[in-house]
PDB file of N, CA and C in Angstrom:
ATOM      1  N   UNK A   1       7.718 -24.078  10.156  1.00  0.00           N
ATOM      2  CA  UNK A   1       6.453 -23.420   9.930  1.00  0.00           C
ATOM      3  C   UNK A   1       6.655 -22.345   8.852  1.00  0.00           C
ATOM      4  N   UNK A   2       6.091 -22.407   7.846  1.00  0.00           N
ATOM      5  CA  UNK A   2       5.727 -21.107   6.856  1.00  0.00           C
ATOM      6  C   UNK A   2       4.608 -19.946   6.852  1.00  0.00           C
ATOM      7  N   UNK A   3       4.898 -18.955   6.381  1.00  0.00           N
ATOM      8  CA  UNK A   3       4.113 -17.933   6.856  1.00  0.00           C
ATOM      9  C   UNK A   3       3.147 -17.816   5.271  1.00  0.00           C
ATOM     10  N   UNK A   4       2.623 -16.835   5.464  1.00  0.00           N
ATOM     11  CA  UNK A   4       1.700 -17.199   3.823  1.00  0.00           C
ATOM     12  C   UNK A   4       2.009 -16.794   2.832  1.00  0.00           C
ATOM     13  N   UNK A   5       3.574 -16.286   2.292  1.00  0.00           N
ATOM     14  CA  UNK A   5       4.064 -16.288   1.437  1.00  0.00           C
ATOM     15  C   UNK A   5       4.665 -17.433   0.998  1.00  0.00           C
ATOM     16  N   UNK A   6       4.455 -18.282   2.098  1.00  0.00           N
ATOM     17  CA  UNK A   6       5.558 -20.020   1.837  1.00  0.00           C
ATOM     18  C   UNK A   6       7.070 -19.542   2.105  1.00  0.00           C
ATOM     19  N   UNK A   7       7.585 -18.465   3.229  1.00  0.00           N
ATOM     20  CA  UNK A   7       8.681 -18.231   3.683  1.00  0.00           C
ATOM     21  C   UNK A   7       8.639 -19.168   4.701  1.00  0.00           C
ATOM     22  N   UNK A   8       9.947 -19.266   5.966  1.00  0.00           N
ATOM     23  CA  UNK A   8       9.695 -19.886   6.819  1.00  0.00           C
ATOM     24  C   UNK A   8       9.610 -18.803   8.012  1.00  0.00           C
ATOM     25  N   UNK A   9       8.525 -18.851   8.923  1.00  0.00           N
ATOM     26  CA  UNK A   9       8.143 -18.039   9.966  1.00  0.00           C
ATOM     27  C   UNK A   9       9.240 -17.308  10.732  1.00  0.00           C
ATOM     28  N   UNK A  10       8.891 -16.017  11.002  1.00  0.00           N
ATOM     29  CA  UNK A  10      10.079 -15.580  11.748  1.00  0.00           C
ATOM     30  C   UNK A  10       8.885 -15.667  13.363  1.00  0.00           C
ATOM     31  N   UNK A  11      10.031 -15.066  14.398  1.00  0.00           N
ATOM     32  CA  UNK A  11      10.029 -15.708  16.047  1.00  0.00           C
ATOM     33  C   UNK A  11       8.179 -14.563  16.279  1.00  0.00           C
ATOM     34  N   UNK A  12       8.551 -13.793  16.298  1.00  0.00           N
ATOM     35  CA  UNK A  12       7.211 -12.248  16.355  1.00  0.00           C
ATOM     36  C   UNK A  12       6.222 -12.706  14.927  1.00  0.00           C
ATOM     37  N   UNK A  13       4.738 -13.326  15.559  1.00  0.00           N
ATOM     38  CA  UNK A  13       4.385 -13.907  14.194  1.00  0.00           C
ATOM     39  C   UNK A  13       2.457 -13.885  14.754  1.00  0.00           C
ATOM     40  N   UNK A  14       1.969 -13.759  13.666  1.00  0.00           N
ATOM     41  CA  UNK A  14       0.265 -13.347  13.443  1.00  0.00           C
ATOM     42  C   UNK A  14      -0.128 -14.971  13.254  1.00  0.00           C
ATOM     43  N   UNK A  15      -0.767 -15.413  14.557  1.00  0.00           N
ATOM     44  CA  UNK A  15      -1.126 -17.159  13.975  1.00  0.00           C
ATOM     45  C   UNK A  15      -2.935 -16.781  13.260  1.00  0.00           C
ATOM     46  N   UNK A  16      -3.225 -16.489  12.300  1.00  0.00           N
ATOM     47  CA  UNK A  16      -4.764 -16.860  11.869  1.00  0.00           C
ATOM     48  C   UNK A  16      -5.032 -18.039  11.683  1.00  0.00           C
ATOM     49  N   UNK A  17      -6.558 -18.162  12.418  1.00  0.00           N
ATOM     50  CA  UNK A  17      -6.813 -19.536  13.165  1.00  0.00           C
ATOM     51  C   UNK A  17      -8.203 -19.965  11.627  1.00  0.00           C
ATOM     52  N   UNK A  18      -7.844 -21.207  11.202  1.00  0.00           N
ATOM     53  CA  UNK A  18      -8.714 -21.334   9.551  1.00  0.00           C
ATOM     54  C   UNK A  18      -9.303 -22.622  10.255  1.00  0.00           C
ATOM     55  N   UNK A  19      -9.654 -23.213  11.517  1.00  0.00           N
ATOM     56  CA  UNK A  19     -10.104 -24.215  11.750  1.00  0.00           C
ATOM     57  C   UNK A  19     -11.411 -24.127  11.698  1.00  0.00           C
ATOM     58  N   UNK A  20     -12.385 -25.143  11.938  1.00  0.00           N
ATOM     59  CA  UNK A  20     -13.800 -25.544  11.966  1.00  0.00           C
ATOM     60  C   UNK A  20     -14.329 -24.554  12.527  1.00  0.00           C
ATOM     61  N   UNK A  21     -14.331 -24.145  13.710  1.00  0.00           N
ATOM     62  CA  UNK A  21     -14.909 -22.709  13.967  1.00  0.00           C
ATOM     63  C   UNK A  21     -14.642 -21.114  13.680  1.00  0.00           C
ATOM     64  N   UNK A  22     -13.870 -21.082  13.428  1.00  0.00           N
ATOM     65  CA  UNK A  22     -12.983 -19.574  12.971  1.00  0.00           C
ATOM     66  C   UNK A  22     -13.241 -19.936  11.388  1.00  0.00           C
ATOM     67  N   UNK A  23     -13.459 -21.114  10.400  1.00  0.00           N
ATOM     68  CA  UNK A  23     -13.775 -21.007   9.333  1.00  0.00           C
ATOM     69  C   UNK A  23     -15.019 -21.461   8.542  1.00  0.00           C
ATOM     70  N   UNK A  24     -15.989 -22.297   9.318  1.00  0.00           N
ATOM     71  CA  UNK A  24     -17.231 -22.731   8.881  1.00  0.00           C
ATOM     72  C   UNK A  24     -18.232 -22.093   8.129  1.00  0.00           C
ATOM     73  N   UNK A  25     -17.890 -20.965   7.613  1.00  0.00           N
ATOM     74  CA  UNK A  25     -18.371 -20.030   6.439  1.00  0.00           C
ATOM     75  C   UNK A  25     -16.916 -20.082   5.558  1.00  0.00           C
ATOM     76  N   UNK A  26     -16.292 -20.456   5.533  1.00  0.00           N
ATOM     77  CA  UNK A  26     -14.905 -19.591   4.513  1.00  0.00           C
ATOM     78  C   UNK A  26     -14.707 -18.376   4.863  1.00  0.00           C
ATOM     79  N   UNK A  27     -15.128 -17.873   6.353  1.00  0.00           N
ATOM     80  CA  UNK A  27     -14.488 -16.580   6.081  1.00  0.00           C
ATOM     81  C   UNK A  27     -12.945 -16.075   6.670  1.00  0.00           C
ATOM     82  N   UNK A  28     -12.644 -17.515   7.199  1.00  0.00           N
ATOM     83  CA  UNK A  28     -11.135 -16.894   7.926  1.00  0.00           C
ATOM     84  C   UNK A  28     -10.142 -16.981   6.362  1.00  0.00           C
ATOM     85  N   UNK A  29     -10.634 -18.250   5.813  1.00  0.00           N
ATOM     86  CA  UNK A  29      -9.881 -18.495   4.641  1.00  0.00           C
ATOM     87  C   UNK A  29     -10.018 -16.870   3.628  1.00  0.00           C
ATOM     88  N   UNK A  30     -10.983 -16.429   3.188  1.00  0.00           N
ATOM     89  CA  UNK A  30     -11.030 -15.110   3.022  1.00  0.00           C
ATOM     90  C   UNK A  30     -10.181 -14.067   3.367  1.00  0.00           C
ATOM     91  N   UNK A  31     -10.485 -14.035   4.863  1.00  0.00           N
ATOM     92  CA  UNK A  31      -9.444 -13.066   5.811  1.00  0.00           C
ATOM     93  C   UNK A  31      -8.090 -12.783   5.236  1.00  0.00           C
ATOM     94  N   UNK A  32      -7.560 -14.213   4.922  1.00  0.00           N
ATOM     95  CA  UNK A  32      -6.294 -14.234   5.161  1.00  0.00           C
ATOM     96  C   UNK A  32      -5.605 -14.251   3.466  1.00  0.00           C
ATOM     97  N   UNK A  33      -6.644 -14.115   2.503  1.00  0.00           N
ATOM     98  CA  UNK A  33      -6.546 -14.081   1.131  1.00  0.00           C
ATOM     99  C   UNK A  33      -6.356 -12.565   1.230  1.00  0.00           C
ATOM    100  N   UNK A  34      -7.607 -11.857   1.838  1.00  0.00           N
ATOM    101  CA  UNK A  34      -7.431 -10.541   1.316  1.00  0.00           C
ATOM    102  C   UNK A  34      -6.484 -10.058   2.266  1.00  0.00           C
ATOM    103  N   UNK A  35      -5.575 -10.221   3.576  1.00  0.00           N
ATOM    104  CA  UNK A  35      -4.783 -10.012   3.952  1.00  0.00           C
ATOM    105  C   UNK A  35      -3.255  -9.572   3.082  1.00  0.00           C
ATOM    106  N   UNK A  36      -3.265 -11.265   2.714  1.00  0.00           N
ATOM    107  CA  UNK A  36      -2.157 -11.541   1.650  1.00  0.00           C
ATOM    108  C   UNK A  36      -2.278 -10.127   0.325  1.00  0.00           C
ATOM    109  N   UNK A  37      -3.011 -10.231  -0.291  1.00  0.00           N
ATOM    110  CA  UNK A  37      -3.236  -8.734  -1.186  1.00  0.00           C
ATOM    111  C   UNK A  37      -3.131  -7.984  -0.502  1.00  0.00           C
ATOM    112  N   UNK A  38      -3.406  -7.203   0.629  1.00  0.00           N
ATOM    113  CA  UNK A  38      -3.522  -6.400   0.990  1.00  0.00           C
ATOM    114  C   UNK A  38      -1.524  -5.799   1.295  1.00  0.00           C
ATOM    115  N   UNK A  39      -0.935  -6.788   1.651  1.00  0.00           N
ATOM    116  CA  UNK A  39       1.012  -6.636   2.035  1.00  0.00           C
ATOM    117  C   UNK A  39       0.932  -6.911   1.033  1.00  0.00           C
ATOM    118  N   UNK A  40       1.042  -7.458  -0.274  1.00  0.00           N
ATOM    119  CA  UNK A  40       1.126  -7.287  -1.283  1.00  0.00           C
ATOM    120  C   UNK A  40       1.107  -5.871  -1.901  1.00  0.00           C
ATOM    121  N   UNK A  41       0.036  -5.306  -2.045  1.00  0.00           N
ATOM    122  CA  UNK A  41      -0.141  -4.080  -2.694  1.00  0.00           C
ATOM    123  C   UNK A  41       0.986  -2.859  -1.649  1.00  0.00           C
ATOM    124  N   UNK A  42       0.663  -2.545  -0.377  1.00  0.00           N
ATOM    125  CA  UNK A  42       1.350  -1.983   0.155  1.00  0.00           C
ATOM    126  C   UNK A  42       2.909  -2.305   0.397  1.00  0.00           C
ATOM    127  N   UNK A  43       3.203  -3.550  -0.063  1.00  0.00           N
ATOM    128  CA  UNK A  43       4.291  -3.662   0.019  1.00  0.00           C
ATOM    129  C   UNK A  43       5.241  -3.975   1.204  1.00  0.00           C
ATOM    130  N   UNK A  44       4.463  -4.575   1.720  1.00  0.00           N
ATOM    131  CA  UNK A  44       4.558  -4.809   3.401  1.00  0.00           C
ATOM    132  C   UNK A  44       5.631  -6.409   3.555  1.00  0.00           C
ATOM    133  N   UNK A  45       5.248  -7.010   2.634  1.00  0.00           N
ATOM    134  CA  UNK A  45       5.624  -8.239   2.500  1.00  0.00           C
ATOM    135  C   UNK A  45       6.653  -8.441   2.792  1.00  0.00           C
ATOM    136  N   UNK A  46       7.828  -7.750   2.302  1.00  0.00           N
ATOM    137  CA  UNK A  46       9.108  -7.606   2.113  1.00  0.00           C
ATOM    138  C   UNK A  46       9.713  -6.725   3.564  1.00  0.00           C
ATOM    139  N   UNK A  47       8.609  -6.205   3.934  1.00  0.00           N
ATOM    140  CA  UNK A  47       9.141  -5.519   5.290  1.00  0.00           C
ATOM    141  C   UNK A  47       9.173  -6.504   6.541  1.00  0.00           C
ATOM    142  N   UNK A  48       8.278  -7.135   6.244  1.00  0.00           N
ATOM    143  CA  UNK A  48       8.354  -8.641   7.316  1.00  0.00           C
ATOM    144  C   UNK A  48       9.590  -9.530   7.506  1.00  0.00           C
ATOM    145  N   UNK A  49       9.981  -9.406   6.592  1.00  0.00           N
ATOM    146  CA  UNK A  49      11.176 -11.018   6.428  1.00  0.00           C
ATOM    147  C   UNK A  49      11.963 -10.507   7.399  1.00  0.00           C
ATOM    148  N   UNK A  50      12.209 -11.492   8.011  1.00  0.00           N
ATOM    149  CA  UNK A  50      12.868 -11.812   9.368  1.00  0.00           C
ATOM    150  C   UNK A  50      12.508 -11.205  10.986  1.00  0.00           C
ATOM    151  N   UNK A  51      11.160 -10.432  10.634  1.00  0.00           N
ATOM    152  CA  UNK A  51      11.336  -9.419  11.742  1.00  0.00           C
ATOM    153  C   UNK A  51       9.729 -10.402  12.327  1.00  0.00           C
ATOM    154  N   UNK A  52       8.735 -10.241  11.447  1.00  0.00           N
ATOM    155  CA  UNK A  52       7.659 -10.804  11.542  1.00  0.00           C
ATOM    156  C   UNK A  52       7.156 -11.834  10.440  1.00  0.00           C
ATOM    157  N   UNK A  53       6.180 -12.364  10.693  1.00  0.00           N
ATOM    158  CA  UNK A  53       5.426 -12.894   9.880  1.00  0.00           C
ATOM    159  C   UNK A  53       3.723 -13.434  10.582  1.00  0.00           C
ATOM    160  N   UNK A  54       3.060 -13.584   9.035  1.00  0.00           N
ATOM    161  CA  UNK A  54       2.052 -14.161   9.759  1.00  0.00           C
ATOM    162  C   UNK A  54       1.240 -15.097   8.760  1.00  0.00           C
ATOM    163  N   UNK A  55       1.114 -16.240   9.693  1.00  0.00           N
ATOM    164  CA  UNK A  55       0.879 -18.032   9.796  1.00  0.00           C
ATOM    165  C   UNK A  55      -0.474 -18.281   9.503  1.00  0.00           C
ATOM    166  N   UNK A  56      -0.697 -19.273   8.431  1.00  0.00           N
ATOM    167  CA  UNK A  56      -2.129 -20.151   8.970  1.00  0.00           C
ATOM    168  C   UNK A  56      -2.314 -21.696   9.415  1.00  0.00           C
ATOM    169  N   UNK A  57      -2.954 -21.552  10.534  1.00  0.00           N
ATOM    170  CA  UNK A  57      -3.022 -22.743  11.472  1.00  0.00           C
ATOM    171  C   UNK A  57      -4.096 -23.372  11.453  1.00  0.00           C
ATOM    172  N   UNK A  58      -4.395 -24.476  11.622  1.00  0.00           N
ATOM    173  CA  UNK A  58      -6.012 -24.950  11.463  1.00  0.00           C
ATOM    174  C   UNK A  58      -6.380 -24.518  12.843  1.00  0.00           C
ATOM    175  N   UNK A  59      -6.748 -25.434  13.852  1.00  0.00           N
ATOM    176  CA  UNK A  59      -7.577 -24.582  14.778  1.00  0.00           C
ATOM    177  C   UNK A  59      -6.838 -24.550  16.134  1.00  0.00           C
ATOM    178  N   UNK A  60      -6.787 -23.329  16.647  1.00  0.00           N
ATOM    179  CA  UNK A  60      -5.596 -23.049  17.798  1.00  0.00           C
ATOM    180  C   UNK A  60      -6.508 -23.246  19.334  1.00  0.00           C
ATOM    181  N   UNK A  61      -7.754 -23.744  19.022  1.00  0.00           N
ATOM    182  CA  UNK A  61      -8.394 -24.533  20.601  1.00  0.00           C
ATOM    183  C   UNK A  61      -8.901 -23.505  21.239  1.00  0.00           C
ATOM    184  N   UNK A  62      -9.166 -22.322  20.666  1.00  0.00           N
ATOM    185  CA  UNK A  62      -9.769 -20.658  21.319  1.00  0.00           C
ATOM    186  C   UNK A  62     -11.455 -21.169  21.589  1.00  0.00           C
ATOM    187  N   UNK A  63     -11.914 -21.420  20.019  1.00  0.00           N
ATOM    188  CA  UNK A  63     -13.396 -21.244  19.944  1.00  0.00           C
ATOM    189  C   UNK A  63     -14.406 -20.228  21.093  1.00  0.00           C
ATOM    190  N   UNK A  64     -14.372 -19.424  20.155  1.00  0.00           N
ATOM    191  CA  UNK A  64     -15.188 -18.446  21.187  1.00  0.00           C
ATOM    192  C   UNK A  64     -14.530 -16.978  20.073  1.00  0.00           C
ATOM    193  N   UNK A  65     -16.072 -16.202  19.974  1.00  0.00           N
ATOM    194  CA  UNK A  65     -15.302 -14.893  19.362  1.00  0.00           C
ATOM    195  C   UNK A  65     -14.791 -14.698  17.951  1.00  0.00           C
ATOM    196  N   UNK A  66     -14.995 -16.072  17.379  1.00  0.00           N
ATOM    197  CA  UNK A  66     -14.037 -16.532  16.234  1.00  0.00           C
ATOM    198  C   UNK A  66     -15.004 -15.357  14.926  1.00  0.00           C
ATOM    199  N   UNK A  67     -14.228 -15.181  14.167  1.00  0.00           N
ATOM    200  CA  UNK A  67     -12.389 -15.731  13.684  1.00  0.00           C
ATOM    201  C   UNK A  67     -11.576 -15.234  14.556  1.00  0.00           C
ATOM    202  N   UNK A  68     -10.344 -15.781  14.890  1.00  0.00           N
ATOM    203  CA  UNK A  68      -9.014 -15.234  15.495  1.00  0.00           C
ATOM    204  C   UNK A  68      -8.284 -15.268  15.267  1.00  0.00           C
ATOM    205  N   UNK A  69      -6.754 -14.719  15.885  1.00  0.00           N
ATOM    206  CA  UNK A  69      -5.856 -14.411  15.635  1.00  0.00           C
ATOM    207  C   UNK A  69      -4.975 -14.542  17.234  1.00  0.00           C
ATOM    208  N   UNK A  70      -3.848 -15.034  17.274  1.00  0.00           N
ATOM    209  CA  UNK A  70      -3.095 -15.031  18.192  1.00  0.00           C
ATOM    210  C   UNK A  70      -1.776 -14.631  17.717  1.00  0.00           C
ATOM    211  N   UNK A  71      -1.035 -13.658  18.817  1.00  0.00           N
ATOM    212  CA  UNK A  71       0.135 -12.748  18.928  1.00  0.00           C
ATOM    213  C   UNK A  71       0.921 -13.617  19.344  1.00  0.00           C
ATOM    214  N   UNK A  72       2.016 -13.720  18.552  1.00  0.00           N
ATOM    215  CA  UNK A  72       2.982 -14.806  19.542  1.00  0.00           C
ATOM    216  C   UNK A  72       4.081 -13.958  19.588  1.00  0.00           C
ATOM    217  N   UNK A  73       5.747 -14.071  20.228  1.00  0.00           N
ATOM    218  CA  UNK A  73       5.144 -15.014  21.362  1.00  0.00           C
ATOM    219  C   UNK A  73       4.381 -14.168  22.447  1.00  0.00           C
ATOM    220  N   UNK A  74       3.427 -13.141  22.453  1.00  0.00           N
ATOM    221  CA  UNK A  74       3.032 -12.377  23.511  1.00  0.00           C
ATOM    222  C   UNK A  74       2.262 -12.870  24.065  1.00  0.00           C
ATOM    223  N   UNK A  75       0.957 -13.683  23.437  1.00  0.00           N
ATOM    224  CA  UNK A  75       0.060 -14.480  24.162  1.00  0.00           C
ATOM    225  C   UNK A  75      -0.859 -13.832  24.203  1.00  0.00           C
ATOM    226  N   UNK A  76      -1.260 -12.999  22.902  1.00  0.00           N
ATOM    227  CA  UNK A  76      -2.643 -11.960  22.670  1.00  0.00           C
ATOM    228  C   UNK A  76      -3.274 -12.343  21.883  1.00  0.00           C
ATOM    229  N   UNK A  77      -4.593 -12.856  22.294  1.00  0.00           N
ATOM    230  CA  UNK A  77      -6.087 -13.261  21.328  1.00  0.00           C
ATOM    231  C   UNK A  77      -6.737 -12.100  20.550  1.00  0.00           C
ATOM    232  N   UNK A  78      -6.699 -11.833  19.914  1.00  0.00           N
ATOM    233  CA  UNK A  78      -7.751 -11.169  19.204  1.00  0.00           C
ATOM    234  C   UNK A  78      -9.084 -11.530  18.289  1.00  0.00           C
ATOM    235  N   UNK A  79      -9.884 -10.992  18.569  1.00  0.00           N
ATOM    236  CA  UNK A  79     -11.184 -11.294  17.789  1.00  0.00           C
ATOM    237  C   UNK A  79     -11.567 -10.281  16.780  1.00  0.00           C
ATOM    238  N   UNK A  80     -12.678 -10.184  16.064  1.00  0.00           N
ATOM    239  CA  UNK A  80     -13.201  -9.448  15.445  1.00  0.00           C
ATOM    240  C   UNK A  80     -12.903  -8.811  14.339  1.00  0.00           C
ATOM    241  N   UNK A  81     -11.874  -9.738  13.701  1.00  0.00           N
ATOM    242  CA  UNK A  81     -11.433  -9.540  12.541  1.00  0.00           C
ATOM    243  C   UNK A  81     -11.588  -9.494  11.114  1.00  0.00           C
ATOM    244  N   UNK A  82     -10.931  -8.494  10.979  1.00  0.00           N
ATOM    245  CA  UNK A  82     -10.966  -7.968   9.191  1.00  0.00           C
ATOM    246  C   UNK A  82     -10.030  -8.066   8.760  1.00  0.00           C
ATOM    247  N   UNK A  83      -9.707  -8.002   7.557  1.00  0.00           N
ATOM    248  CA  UNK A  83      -8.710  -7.331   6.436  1.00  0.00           C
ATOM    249  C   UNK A  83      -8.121  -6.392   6.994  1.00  0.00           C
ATOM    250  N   UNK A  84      -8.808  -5.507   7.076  1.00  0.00           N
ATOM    251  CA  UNK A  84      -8.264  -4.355   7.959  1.00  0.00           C
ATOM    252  C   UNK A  84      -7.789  -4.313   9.451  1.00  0.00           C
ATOM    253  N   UNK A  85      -8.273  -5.031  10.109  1.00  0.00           N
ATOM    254  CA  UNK A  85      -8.071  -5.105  11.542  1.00  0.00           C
ATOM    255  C   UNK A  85      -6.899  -5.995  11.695  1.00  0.00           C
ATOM    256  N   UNK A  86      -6.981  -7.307  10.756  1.00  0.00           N
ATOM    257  CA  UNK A  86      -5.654  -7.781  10.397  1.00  0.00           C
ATOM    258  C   UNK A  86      -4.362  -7.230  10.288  1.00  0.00           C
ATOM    259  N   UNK A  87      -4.374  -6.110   9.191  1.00  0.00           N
ATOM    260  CA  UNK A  87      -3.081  -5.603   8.996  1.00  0.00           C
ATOM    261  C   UNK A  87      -3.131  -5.229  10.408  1.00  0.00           C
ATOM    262  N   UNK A  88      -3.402  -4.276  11.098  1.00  0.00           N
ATOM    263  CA  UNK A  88      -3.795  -3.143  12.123  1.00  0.00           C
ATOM    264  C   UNK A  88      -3.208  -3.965  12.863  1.00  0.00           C
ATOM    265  N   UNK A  89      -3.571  -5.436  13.270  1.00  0.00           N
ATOM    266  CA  UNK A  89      -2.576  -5.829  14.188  1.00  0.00           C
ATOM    267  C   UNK A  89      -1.171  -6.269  14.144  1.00  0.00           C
ATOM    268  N   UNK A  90      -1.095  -6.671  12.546  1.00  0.00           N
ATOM    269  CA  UNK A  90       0.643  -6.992  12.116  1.00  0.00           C
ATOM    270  C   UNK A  90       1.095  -5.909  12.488  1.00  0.00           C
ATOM    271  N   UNK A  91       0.850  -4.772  11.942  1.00  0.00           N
ATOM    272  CA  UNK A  91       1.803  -3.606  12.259  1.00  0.00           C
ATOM    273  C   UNK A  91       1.995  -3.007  13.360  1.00  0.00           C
ATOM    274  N   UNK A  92       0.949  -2.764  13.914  1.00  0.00           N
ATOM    275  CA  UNK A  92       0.941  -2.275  15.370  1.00  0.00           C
ATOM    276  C   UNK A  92       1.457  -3.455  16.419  1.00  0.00           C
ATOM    277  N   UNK A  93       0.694  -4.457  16.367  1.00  0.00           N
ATOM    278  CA  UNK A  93       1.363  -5.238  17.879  1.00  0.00           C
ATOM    279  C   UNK A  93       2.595  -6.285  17.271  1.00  0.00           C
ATOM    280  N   UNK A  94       2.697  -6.993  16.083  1.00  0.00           N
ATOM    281  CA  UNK A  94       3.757  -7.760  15.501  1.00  0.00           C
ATOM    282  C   UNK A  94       4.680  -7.113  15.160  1.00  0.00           C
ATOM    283  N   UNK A  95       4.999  -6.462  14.611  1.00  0.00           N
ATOM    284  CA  UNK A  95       6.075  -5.229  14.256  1.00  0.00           C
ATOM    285  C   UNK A  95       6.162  -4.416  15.504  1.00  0.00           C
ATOM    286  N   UNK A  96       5.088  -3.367  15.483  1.00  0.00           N
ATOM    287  CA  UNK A  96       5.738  -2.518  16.591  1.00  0.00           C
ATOM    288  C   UNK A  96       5.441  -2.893  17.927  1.00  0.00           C
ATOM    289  N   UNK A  97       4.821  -3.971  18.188  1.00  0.00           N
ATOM    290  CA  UNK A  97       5.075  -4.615  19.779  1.00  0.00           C
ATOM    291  C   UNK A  97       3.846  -3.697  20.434  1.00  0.00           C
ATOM    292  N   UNK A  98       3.032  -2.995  19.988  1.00  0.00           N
ATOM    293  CA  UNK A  98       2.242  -2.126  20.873  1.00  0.00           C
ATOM    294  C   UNK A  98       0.877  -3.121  20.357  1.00  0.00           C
ATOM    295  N   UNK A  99       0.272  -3.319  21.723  1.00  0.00           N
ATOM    296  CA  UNK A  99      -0.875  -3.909  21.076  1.00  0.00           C
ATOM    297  C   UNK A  99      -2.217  -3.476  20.745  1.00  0.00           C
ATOM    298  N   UNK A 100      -3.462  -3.998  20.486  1.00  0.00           N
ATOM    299  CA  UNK A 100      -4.454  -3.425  19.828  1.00  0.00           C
ATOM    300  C   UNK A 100      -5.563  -3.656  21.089  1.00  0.00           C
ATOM    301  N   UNK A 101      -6.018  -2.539  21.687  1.00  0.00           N
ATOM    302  CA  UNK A 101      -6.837  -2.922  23.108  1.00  0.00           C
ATOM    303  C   UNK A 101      -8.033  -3.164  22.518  1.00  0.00           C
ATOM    304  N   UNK A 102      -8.820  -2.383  21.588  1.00  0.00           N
ATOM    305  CA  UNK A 102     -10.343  -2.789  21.315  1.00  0.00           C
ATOM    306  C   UNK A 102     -10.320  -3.845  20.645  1.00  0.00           C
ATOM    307  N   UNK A 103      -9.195  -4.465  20.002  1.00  0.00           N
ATOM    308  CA  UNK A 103      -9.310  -6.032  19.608  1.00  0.00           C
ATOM    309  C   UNK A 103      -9.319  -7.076  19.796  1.00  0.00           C
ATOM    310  N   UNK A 104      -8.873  -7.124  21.561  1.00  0.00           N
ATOM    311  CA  UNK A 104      -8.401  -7.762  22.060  1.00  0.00           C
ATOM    312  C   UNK A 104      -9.566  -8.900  22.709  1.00  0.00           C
ATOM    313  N   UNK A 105      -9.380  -9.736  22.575  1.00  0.00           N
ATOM    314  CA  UNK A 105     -10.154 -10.709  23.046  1.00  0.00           C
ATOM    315  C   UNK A 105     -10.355 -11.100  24.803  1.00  0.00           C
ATOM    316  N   UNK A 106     -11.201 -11.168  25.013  1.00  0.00           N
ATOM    317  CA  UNK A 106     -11.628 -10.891  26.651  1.00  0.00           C
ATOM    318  C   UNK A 106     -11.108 -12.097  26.839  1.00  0.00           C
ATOM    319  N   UNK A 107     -10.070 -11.959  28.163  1.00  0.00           N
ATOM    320  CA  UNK A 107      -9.497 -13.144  28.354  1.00  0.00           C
ATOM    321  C   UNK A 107     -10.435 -14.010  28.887  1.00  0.00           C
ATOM    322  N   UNK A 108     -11.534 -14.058  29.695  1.00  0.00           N
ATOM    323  CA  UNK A 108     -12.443 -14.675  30.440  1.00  0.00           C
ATOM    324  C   UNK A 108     -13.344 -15.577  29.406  1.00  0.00           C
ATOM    325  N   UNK A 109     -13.418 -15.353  27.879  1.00  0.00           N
ATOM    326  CA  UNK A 109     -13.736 -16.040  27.563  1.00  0.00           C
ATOM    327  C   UNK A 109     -13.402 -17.292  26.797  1.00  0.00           C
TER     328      UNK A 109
END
């Protein structure tokens, strides 16, 4: 598996979900463009290798809430995503393992 630099994925990894529902506007595909710029400019990119990374998957079977994002291996959904809310979760719950509670996707649904 490659992450979206075209590295190969490390184990602690951001799955963004670009399938039929999470993308039926283009906006996960978006997401994950301005993501990519976004570790780019900050320079984040290079802080990832080997520790984290983060993946695009076509559709990870959530539907509901979409666009998403799943924490592996923790097993945390998140919804309601941005550019911003994106990074917010690489760094905070993929890197530093603490996760993001108002992002978090209601497990019930």
């Amino acid at each position: 598996m490659k992450d979206i630099f075209g590295r190969d994925a490390a184990l602690r990894r951001l799955l963004i979900c670009t399938g039929p529902c999470c993308n039926s506007s283009g906006d996960a595909q978006i997401l994950l463009e301005q993501l990519r710029t976004e570790l780019l400019e900050a320079r984040l990119n290079a802080d990832l290798v080997a520790e984290a990374s983060c993946v695009r998957r076509s559709c990870l079977g959530k539907c509901t809430g979409e666009p998403l994002a799943y924490a592996h291996p923790d097993g945390v959904w998140y919804h309601r995503l941005t550019a911003e809310n994106l990074l917010r979760i690489l760094r905070e719950h993929v890197i530093g393992k603490c996760s993001v509670p108002e992002l978090i996707l209601d497990e019930e649904s």
